[in-house]
C-alpha atoms as a PDB file:
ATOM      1  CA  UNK A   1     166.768  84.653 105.157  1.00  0.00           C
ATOM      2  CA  UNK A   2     163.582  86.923 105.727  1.00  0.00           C
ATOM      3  CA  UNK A   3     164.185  88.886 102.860  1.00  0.00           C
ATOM      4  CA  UNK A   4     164.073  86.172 100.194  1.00  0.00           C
ATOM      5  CA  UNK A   5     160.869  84.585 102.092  1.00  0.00           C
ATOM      6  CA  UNK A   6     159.263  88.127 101.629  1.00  0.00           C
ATOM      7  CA  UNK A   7     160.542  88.350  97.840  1.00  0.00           C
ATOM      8  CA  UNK A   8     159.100  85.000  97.114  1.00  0.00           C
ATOM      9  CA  UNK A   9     155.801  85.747  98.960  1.00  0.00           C
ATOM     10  CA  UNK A  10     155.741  89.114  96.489  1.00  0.00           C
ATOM     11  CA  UNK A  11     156.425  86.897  92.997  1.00  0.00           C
ATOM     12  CA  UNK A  12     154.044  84.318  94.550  1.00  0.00           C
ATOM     13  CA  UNK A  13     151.138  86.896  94.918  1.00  0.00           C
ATOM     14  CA  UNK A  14     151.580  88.157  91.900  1.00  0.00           C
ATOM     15  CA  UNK A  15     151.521  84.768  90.090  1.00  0.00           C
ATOM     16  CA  UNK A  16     148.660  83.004  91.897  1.00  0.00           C
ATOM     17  CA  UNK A  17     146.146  86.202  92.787  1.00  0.00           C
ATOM     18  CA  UNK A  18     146.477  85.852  96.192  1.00  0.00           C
ATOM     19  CA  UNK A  19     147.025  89.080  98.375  1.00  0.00           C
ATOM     20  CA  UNK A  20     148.749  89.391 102.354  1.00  0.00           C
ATOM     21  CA  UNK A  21     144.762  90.441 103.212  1.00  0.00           C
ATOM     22  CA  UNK A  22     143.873  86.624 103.204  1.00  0.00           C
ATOM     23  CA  UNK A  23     146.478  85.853 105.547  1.00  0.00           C
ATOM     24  CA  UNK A  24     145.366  88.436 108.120  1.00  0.00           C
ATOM     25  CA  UNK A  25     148.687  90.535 107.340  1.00  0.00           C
ATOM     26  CA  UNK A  26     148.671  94.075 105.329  1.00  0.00           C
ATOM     27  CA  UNK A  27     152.137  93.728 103.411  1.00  0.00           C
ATOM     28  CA  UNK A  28     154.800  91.338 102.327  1.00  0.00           C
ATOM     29  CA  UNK A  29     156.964  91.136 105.381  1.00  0.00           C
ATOM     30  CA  UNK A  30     158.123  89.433 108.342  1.00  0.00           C
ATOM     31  CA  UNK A  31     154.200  89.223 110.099  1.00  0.00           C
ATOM     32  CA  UNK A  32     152.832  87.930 106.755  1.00  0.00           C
ATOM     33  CA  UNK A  33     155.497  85.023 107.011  1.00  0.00           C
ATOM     34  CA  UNK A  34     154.830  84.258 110.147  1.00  0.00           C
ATOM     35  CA  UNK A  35     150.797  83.914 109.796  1.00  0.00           C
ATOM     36  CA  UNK A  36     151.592  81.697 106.733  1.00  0.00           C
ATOM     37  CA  UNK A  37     153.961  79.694 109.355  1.00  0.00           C
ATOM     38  CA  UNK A  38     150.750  79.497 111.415  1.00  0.00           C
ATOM     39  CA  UNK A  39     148.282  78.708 108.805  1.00  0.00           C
ATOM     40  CA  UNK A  40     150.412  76.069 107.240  1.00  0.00           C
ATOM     41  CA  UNK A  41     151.260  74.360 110.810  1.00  0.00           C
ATOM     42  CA  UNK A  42     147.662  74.384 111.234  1.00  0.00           C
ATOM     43  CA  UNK A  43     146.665  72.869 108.433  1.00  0.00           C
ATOM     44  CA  UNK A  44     149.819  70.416 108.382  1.00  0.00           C
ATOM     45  CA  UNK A  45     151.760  71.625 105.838  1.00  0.00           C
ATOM     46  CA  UNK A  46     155.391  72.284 105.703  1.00  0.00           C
ATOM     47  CA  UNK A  47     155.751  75.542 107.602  1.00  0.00           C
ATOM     48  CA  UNK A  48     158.175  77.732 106.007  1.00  0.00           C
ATOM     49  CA  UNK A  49     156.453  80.876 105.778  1.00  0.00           C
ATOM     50  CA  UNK A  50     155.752  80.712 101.969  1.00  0.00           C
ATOM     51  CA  UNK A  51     152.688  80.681  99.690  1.00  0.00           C
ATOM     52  CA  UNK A  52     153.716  78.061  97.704  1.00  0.00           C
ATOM     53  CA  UNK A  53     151.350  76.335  95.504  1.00  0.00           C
ATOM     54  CA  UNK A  54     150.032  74.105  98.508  1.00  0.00           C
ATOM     55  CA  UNK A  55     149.535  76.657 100.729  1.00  0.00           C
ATOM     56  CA  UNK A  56     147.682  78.531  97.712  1.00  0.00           C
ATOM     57  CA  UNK A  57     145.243  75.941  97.209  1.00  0.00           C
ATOM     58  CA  UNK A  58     144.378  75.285 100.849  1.00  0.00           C
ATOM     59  CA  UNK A  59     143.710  78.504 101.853  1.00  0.00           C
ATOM     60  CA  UNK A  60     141.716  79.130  98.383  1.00  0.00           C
ATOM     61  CA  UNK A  61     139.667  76.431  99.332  1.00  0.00           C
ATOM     62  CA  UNK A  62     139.341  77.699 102.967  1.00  0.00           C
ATOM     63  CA  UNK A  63     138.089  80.766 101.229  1.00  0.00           C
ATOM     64  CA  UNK A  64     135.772  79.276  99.400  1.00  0.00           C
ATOM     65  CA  UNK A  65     134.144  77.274 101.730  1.00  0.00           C
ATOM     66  CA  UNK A  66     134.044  80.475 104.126  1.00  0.00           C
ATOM     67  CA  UNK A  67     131.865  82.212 100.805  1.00  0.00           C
ATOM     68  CA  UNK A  68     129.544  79.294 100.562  1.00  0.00           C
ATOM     69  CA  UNK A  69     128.773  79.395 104.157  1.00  0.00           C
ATOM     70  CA  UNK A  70     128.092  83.323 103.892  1.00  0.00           C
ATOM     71  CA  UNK A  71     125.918  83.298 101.115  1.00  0.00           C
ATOM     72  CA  UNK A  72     124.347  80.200 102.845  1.00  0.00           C
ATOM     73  CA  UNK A  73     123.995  82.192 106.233  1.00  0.00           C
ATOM     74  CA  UNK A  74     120.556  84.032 106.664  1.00  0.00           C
ATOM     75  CA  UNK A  75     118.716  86.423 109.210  1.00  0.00           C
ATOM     76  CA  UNK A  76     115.816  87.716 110.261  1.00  0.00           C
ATOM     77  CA  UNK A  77     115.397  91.273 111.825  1.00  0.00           C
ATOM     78  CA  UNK A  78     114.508  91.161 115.804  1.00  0.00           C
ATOM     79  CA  UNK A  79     114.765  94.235 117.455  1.00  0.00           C
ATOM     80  CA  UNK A  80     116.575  96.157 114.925  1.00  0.00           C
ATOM     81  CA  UNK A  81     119.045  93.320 114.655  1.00  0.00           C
ATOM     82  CA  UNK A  82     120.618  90.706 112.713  1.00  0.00           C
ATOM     83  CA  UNK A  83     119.340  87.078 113.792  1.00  0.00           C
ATOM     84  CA  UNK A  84     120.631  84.278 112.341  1.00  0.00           C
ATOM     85  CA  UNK A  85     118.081  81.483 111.078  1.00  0.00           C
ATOM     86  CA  UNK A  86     118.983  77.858 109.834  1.00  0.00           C
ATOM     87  CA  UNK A  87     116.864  78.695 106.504  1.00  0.00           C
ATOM     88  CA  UNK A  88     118.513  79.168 103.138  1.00  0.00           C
ATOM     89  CA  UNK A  89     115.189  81.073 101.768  1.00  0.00           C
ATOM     90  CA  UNK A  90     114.927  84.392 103.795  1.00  0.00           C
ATOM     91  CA  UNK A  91     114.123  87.622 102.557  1.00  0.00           C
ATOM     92  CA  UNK A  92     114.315  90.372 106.144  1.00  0.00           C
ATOM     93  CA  UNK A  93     113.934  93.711 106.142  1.00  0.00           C
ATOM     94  CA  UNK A  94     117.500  95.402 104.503  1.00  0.00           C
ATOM     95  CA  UNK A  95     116.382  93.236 101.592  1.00  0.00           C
ATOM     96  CA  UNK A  96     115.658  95.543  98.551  1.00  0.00           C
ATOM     97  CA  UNK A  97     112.959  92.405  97.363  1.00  0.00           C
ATOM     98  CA  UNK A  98     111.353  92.396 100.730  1.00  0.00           C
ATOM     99  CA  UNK A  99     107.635  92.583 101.552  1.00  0.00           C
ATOM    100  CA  UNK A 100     108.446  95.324 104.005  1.00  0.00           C
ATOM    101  CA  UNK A 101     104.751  96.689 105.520  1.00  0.00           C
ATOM    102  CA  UNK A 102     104.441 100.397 105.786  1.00  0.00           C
ATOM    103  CA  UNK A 103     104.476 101.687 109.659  1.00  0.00           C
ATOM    104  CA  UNK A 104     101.092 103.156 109.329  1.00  0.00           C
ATOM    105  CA  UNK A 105     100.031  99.190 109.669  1.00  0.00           C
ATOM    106  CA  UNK A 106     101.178  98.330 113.114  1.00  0.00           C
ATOM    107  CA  UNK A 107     102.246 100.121 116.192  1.00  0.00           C
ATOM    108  CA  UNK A 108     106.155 100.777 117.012  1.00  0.00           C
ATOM    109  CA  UNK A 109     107.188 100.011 120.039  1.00  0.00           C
ATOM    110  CA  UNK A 110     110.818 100.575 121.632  1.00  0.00           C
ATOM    111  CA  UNK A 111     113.461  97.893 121.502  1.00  0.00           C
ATOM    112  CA  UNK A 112     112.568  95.417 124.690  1.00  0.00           C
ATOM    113  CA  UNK A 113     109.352  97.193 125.712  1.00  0.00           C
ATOM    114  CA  UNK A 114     106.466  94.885 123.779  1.00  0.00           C
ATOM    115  CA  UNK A 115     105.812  91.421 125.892  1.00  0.00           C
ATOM    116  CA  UNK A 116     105.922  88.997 123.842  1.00  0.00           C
ATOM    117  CA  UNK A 117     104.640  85.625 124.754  1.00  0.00           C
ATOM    118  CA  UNK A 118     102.956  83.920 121.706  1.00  0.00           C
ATOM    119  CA  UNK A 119     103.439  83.254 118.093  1.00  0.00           C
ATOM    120  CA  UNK A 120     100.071  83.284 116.693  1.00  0.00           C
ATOM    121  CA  UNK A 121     100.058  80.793 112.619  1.00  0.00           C
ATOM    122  CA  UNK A 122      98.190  82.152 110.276  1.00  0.00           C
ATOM    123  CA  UNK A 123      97.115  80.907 106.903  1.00  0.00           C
ATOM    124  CA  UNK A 124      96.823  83.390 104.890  1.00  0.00           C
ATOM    125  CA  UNK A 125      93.986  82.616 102.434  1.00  0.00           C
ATOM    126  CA  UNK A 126      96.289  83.701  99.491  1.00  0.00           C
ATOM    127  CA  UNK A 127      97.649  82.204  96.829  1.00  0.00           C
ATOM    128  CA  UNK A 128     101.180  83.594  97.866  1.00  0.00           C
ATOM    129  CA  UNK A 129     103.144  85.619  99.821  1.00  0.00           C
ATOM    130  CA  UNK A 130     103.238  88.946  97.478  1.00  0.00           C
ATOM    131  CA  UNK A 131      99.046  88.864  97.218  1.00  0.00           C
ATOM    132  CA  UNK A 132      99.169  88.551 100.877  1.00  0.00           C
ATOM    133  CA  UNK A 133     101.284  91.404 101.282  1.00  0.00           C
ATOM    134  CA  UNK A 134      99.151  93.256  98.999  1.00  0.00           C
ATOM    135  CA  UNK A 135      95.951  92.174 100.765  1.00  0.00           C
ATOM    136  CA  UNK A 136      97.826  93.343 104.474  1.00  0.00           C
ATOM    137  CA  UNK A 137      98.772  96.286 102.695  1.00  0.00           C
ATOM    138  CA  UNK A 138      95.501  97.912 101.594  1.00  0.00           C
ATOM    139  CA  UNK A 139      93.488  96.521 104.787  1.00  0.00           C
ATOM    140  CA  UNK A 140      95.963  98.527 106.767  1.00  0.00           C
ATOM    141  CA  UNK A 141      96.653  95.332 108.782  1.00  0.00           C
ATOM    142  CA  UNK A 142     100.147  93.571 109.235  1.00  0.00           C
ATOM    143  CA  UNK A 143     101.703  90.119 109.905  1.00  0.00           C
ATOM    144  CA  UNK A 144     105.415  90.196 110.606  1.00  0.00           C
ATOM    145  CA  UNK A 145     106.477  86.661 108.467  1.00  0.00           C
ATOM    146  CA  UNK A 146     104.674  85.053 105.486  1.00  0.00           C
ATOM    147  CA  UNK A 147     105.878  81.920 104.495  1.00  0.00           C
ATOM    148  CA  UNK A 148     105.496  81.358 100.673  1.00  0.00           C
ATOM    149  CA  UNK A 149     104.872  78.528  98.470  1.00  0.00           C
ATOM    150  CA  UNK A 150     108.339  77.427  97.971  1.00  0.00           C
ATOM    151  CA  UNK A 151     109.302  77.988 101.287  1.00  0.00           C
ATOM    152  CA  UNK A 152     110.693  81.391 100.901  1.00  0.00           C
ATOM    153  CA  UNK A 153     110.577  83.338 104.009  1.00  0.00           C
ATOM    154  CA  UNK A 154     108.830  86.804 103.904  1.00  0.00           C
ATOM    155  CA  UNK A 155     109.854  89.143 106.859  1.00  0.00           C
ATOM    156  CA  UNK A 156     107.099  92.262 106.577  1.00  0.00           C
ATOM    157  CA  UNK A 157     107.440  93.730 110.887  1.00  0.00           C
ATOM    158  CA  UNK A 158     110.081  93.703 113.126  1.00  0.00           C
ATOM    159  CA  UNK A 159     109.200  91.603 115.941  1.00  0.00           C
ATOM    160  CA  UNK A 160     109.700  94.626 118.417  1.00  0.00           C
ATOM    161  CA  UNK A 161     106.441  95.911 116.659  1.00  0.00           C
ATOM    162  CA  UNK A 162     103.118  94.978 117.251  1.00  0.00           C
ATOM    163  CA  UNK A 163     101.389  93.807 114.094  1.00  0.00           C
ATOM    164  CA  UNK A 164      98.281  93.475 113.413  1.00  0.00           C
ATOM    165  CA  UNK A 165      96.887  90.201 112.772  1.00  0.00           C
ATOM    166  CA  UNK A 166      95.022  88.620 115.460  1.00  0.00           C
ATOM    167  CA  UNK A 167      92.038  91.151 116.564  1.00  0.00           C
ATOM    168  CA  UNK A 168      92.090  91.971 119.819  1.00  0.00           C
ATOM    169  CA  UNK A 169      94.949  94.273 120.613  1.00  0.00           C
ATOM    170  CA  UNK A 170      95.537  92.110 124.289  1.00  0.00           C
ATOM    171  CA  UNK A 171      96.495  89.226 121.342  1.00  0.00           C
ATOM    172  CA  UNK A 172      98.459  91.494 119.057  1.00  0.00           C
ATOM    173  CA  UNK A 173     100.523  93.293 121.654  1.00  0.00           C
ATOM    174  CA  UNK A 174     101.660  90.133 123.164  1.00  0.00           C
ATOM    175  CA  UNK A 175     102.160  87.881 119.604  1.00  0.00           C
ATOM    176  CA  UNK A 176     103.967  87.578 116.711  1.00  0.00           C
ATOM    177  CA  UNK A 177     102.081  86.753 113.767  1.00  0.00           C
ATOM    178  CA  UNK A 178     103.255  83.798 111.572  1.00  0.00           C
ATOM    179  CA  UNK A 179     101.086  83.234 107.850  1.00  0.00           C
ATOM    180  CA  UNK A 180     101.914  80.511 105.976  1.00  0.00           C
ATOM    181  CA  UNK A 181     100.509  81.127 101.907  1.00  0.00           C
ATOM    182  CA  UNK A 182      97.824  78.894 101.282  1.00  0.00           C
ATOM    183  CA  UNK A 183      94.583  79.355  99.090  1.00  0.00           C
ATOM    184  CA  UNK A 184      92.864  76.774 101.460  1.00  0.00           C
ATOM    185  CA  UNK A 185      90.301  75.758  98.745  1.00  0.00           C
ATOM    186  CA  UNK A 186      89.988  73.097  96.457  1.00  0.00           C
ATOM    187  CA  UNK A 187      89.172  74.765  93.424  1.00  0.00           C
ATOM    188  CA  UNK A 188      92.539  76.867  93.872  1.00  0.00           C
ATOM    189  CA  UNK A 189      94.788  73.686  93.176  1.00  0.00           C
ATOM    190  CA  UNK A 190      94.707  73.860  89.666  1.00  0.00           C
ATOM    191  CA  UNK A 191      96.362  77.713  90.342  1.00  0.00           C
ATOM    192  CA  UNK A 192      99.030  75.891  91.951  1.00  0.00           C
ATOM    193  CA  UNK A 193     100.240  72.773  89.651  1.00  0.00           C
ATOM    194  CA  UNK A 194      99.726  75.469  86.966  1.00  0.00           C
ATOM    195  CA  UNK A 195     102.309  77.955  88.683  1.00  0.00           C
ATOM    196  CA  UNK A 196     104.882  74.748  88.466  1.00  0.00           C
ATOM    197  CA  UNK A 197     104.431  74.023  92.556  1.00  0.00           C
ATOM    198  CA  UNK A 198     102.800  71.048  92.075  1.00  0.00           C
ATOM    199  CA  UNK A 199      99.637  69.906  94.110  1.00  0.00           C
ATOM    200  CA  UNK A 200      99.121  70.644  97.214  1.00  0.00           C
ATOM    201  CA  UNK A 201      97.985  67.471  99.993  1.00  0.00           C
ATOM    202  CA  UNK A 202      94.403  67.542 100.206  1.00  0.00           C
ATOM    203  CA  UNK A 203      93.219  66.937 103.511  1.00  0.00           C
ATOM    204  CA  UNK A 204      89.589  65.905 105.200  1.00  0.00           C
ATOM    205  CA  UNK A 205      87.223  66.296 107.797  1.00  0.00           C
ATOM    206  CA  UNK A 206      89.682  68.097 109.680  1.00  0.00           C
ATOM    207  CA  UNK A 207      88.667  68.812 113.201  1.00  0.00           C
ATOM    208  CA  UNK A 208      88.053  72.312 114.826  1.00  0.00           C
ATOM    209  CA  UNK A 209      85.618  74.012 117.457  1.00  0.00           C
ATOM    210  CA  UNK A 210      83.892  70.407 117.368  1.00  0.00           C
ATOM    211  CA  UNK A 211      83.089  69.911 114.069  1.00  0.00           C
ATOM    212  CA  UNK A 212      85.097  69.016 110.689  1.00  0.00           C
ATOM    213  CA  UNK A 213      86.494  70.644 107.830  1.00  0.00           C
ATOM    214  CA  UNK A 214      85.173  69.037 104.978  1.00  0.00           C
ATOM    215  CA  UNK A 215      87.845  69.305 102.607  1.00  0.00           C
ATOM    216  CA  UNK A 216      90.751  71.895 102.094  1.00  0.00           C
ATOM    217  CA  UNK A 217      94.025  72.150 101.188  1.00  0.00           C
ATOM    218  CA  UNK A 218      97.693  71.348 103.287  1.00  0.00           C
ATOM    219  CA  UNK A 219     100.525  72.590 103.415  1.00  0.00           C
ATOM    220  CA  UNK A 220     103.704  71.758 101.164  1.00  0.00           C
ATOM    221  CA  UNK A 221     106.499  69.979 102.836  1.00  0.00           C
ATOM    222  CA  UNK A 222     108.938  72.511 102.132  1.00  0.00           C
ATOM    223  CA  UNK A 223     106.746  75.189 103.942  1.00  0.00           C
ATOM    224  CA  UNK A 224     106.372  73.229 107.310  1.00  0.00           C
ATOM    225  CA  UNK A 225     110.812  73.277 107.104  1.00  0.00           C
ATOM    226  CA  UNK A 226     110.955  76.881 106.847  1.00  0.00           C
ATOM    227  CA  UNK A 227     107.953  76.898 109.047  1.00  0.00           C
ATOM    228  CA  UNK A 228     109.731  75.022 112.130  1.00  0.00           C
ATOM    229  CA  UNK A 229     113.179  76.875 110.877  1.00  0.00           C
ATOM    230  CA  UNK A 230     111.349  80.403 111.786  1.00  0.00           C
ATOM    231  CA  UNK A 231     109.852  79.034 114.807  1.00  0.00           C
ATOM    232  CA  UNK A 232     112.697  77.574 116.682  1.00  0.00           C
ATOM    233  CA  UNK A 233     114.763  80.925 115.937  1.00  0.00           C
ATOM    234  CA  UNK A 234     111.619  83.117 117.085  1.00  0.00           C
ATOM    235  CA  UNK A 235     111.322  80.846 120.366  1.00  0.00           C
ATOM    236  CA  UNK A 236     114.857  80.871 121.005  1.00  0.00           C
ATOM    237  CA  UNK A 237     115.241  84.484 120.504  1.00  0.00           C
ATOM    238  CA  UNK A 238     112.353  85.584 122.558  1.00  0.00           C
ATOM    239  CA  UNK A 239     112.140  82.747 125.168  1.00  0.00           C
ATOM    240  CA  UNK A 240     108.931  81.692 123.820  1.00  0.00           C
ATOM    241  CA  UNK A 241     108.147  77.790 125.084  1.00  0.00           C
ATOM    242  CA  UNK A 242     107.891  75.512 122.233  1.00  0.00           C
ATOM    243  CA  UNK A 243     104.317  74.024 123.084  1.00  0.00           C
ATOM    244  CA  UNK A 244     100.802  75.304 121.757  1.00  0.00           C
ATOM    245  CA  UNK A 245      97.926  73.951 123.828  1.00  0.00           C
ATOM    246  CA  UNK A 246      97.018  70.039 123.845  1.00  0.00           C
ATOM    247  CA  UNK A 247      94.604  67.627 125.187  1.00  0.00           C
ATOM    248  CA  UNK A 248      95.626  65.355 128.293  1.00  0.00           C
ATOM    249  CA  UNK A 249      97.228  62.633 125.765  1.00  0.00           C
ATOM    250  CA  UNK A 250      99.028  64.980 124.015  1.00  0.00           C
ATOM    251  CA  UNK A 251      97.297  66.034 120.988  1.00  0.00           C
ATOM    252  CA  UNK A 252      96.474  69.362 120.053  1.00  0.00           C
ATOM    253  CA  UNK A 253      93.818  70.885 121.133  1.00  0.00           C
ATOM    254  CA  UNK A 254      90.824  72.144 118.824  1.00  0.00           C
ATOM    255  CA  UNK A 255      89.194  74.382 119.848  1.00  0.00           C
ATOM    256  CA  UNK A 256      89.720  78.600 121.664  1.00  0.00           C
ATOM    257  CA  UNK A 257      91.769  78.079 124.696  1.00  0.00           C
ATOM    258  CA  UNK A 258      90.791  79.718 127.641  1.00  0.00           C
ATOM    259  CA  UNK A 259      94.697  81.259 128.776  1.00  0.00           C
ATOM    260  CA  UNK A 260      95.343  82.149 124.827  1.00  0.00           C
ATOM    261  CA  UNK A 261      92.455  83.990 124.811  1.00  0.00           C
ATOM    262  CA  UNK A 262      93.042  85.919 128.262  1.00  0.00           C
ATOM    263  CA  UNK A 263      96.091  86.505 127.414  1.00  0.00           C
ATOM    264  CA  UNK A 264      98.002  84.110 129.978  1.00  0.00           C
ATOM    265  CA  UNK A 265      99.608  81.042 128.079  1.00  0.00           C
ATOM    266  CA  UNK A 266     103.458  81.052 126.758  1.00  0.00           C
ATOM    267  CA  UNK A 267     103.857  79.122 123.786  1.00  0.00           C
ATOM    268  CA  UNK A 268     102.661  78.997 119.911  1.00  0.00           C
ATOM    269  CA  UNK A 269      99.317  78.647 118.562  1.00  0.00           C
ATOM    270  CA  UNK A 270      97.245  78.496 116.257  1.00  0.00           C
ATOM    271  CA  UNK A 271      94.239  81.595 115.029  1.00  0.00           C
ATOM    272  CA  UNK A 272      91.754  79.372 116.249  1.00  0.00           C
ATOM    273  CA  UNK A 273      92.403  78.944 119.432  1.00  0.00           C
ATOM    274  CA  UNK A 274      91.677  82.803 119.977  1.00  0.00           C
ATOM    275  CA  UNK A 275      88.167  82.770 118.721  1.00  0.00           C
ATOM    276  CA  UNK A 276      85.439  80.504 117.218  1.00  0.00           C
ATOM    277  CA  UNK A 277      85.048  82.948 114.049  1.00  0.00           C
ATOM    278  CA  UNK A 278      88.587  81.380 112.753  1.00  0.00           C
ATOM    279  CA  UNK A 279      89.955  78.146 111.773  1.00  0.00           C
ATOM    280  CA  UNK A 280      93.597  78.566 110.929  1.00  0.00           C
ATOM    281  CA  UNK A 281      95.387  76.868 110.710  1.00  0.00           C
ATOM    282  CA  UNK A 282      93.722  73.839 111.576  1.00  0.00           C
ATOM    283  CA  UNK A 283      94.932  71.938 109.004  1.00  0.00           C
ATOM    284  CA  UNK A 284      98.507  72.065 110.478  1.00  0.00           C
ATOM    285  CA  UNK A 285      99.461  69.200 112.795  1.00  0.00           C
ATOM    286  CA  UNK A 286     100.925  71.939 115.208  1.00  0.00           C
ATOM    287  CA  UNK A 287     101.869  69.110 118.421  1.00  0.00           C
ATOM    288  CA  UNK A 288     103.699  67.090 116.049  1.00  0.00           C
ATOM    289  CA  UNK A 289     105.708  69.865 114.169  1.00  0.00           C
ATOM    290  CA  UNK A 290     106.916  71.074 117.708  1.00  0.00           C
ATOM    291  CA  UNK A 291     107.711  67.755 118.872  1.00  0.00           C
ATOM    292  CA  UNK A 292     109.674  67.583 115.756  1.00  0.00           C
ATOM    293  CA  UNK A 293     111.438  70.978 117.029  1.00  0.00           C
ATOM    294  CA  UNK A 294     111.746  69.712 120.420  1.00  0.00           C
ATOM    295  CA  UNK A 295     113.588  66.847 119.429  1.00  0.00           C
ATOM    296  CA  UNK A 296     115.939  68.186 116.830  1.00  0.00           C
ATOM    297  CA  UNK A 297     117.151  70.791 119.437  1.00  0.00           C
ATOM    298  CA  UNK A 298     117.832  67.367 121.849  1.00  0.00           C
END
């Protein structure tokens, strides 16, 4: 009889902490039997409308799971919205321990108005994300993400806005700025195995505007993830081709490229491809990170 289903579904609750909510139902009656009917067939347990001690423990762990993957589940801010990113280190813009620019460092624009076209990858010549905030912050300048040392995604501008991190305002209105934390130099590695992050790759004679790079510092592996993470979200989001320029066989190309700099190409790039006065990020194998995107999106 209904009755005694509902009375045992009452006792049961009170017993095992469970509440009608969980089942999609608002009281003990017929409807919350009959979604415990459904979750149990579903599931492929005995359907008799009770939340017996199996039942309890399946949809407890159904519950749980459903938590994990929340607290797991991250976003970015793009146009005033919620965007999900694969990254379990993100800190937006409704974060209270954000890095959250003031408007008096980049322009506002209205949702869907700026063009965007480019991401432009910074480093940021810092020894983390909150000194390059701070640095930003009293230049009066902007970036809208900063990647820190531990991979920890810094959102500081809406997308929809135009920050201000690449010069020329043709660059900035149509880009969004990407820096990644790094102090570049050698001498700053002992700064970083002292912090606990442990040393940094050390990288030479890296080519730019036809010459070499002598010696500087890389980039940790956990930074390129949350690097491609933010990338293939920012692409997808604002149908942004995941390319930067390259040579005829493939390989990046070193030097400022003509259609970056008139404002033309579609893709990502790097700083230096805008002017000669820049190298960043040079010492990021950009063609191989977005093959790497390319392919894990196959």
């Amino acid at each position: 009889m209904a009755w005694l289903t509902n009375r045992y579904n009452k006792r049961s609750s009170r017993k095992l902490g469970w509440s009608p909510e969980w089942f999609g139902a608002s009281g003990f009656d017929d409807d919350l039997a009959h979604k415990i009917g459904n979750f149990q067939q579903q599931h492929d347990l005995e359907v008799d409308g009770k939340c017996g001690p199996t039942t309890y423990r399946r949809i407890m762990a159904d519950r749980e799971l459903e938590e994990t993957d929340n607290r797991w589940r991250k976003y970015i801010i793009c146009d005033g919205q919620e965007t999900e990113i694969k990254w379990h280190r993100v800190v937006n813009l409704n974060d209270s321990k954000g890095l959250i620019l003031p408007r008096s460092n980049y322009r506002r624009y209205r949702e869907g108005k700026r063009p965007i076209k480019n991401i432009v990858t910074h480093f940021d010549v810092c020894l983390s994300a909150a000194s390059c905030f701070r640095v930003l912050d009293k230049k009066g300048i902007s970036s809208h993400f900063v990647i820190d040392n531990d991979g920890t995604i810094f959102q500081m501008v809406d997308p929809q806005h135009e920050a201000w991190h690449a010069g020329k305002r043709l660059w900035n209105k149509r880009a969004i700025g990407v820096d990644i934390s790094n102090a570049i130099y050698l001498k700053y590695q002992r700064w970083y195995e002292a912090k606990g992050f442990g040393k940094r790759p050390v990288l030479r004679d890296v080519p730019v505007h036809g010459t070499t790079v002598k010696d500087c510092l890389g980039f940790y592996p956990v930074q390129i993830q949350a690097y491609k993470a933010l990338i293939k979200t920012l692409c997808d989001r604002y149908d942004i081709p995941v390319e930067c320029p390259t040579n005829v066989d493939g390989t990046l190309f070193r030097a400022v490229y003509d259609p970056a700099v008139k404002g033309t190409y579609r893709g990502v790039v790097n700083h230096f491809h805008l002017t000669r006065g820049k190298w960043d990020t040079a010492n990021l194998e950009m063609d191989k990170v977005l093959e790497e995107i390319r392919n894990s999106s196959n």
